[in-house]
N, C-alpha and C. Protein backbone atom coordinates (compact mmCIF):
# COMPACT_ATOMS: atom_id res chain seq x y z
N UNK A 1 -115.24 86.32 121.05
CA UNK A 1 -115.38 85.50 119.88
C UNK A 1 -113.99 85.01 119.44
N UNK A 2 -112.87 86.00 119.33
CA UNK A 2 -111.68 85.61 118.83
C UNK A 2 -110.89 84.28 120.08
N UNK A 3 -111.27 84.85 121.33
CA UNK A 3 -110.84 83.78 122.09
C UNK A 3 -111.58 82.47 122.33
N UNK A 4 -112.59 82.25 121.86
CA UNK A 4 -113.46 81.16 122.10
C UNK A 4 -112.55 80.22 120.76
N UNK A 5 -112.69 81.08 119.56
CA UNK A 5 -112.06 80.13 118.51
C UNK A 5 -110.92 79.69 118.64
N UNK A 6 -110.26 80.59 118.94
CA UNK A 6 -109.08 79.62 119.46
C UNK A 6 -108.77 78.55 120.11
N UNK A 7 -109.36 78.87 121.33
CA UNK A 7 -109.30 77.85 121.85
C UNK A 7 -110.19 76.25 121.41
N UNK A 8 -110.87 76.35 120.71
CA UNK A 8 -112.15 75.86 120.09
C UNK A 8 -110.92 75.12 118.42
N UNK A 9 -109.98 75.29 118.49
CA UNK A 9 -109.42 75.48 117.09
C UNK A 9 -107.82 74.32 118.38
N UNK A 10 -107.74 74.87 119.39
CA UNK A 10 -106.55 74.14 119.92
C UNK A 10 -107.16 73.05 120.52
N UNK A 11 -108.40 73.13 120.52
CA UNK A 11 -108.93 71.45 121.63
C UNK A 11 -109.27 70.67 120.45
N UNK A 12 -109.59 70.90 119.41
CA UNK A 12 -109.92 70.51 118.12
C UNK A 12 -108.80 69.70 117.23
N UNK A 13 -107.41 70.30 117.78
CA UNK A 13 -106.03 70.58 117.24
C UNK A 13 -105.62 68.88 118.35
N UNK A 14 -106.25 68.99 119.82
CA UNK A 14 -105.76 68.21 120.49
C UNK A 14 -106.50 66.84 120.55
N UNK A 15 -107.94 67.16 119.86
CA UNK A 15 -108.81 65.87 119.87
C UNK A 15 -107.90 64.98 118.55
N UNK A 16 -107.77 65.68 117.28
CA UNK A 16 -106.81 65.06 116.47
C UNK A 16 -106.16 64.04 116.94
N UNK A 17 -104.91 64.90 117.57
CA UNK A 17 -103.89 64.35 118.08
C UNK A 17 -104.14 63.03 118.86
N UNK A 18 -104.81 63.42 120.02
CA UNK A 18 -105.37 61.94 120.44
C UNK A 18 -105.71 60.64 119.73
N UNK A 19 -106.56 61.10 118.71
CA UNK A 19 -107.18 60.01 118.12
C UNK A 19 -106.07 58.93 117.22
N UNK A 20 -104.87 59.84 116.74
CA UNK A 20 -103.93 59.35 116.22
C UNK A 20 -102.69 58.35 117.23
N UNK A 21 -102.94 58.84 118.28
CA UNK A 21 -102.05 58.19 119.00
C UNK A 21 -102.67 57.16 119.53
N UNK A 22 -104.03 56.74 120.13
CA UNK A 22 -104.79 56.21 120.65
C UNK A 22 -104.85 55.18 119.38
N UNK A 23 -105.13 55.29 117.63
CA UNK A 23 -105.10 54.38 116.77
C UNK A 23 -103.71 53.44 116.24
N UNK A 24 -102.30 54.09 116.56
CA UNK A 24 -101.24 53.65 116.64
C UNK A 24 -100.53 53.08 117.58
N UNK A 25 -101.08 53.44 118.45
CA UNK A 25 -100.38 52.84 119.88
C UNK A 25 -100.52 51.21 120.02
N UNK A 26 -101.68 50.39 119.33
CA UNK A 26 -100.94 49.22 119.61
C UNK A 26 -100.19 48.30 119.00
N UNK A 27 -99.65 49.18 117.91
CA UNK A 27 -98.89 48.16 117.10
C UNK A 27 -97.36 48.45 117.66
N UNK A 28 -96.26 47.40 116.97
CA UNK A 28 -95.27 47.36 117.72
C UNK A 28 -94.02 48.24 117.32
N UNK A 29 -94.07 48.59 115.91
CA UNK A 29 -93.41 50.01 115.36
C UNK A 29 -93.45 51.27 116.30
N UNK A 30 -94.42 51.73 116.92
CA UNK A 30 -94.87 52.88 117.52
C UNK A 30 -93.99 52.69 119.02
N UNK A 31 -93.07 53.79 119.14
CA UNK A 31 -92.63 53.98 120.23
C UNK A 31 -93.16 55.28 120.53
N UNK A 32 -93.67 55.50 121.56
CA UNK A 32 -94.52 56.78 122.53
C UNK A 32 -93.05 57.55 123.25
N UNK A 33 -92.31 57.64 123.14
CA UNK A 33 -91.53 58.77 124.15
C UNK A 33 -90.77 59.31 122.97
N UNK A 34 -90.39 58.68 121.47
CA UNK A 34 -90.01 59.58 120.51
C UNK A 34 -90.73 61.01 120.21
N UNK A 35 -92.03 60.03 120.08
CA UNK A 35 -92.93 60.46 118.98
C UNK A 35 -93.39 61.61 120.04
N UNK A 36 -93.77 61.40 121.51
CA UNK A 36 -94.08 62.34 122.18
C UNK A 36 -92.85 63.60 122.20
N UNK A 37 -92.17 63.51 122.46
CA UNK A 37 -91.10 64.50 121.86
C UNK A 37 -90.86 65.31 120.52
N UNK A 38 -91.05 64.84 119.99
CA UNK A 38 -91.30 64.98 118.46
C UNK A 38 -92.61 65.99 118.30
N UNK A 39 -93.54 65.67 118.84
CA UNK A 39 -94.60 66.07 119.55
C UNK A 39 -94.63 67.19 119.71
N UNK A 40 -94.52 67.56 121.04
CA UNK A 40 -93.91 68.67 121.83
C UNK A 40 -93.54 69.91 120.91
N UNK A 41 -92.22 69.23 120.90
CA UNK A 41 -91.53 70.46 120.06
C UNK A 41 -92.33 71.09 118.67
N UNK A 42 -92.16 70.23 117.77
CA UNK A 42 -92.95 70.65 117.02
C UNK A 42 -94.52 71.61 117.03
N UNK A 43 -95.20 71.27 118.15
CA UNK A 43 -96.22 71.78 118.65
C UNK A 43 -96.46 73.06 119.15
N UNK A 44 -95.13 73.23 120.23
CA UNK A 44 -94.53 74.07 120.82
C UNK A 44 -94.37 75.31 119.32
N UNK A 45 -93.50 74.92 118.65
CA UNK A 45 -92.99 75.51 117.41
C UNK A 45 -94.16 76.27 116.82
N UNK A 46 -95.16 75.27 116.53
CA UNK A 46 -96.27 75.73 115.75
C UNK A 46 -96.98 77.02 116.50
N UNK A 47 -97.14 76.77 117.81
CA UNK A 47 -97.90 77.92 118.91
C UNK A 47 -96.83 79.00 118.58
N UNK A 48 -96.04 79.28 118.94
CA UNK A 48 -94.99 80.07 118.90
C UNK A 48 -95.04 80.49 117.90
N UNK A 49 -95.00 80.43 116.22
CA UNK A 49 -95.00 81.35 115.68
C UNK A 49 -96.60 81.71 115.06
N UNK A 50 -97.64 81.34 115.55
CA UNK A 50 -99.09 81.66 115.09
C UNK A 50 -98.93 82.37 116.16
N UNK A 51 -98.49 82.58 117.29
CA UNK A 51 -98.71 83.71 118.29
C UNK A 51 -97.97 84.84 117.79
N UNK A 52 -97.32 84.50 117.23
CA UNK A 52 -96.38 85.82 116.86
C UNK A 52 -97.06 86.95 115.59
N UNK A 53 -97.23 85.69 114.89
CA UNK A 53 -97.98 86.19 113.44
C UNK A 53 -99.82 87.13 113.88
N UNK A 54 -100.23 86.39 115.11
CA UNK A 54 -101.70 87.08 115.44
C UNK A 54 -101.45 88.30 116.33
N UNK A 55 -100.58 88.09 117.56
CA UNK A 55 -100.47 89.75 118.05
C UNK A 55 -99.82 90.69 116.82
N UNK A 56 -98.87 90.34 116.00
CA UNK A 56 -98.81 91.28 115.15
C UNK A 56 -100.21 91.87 114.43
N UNK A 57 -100.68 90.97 114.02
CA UNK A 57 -101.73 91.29 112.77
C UNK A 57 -102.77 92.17 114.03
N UNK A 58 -102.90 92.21 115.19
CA UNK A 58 -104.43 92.74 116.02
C UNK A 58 -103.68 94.02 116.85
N UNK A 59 -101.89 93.76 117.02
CA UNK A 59 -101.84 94.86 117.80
C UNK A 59 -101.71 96.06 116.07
N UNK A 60 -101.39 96.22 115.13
CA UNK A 60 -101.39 96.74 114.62
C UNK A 60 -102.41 96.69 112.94
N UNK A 61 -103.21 96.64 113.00
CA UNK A 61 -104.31 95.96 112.00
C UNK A 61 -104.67 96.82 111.23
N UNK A 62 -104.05 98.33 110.87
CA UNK A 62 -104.13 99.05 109.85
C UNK A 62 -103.16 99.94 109.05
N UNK A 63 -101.83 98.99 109.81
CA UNK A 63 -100.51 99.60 109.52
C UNK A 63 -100.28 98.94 108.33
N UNK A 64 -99.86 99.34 107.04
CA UNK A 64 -99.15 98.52 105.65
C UNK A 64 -97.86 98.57 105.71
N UNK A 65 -96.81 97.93 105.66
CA UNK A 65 -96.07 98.03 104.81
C UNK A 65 -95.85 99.08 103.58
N UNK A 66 -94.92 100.02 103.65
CA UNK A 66 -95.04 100.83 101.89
C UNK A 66 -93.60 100.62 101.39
N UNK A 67 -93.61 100.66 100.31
CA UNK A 67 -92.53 100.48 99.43
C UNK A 67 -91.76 101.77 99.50
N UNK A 68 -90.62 101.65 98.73
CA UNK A 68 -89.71 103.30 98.97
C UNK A 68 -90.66 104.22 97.72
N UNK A 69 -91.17 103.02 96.79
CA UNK A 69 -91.74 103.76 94.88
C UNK A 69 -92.65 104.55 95.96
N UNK A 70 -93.32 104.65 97.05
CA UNK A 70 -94.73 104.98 97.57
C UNK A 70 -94.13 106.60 98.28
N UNK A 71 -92.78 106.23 99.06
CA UNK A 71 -92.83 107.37 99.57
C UNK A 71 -92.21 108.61 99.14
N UNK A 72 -91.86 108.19 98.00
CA UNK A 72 -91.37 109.31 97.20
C UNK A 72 -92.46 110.07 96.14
């Protein structure tokens, strides 16, 4: 289930994307090798830290945080 959504959540993420580039692309402002770059990275960026933030939260999913007031 958790992997279906995901992926279900990144093709969803990529139909977007398409549709935006596919509606801008023919005007004459729009250059495609910026914006694809721009793209990328940013994209890249975004995966990278939602991956980081979800193996944390599943490899450890009942660990808190405690304050020092807690362990004293």
């Amino acid at each position: 289930m958790l992997y279906g959504s995901v992926l279900g959540g990144y093709v969803i993420r990529l139909a977007i994307l398409t549709g935006v580039v596919m509606s801008v692309r023919p005007f004459d402002w729009f250059e495609t090798v910026p914006f694809a770059m721009t793209l990328l990275v940013t994209h890249l960026g975004l995966l990278a830290t939602e991956t980081r933030y979800i193996s944390a939260s599943l490899a450890y999913p009942d660990l808190k945080p405690t304050s020092s007031k807690e362990i004293r």
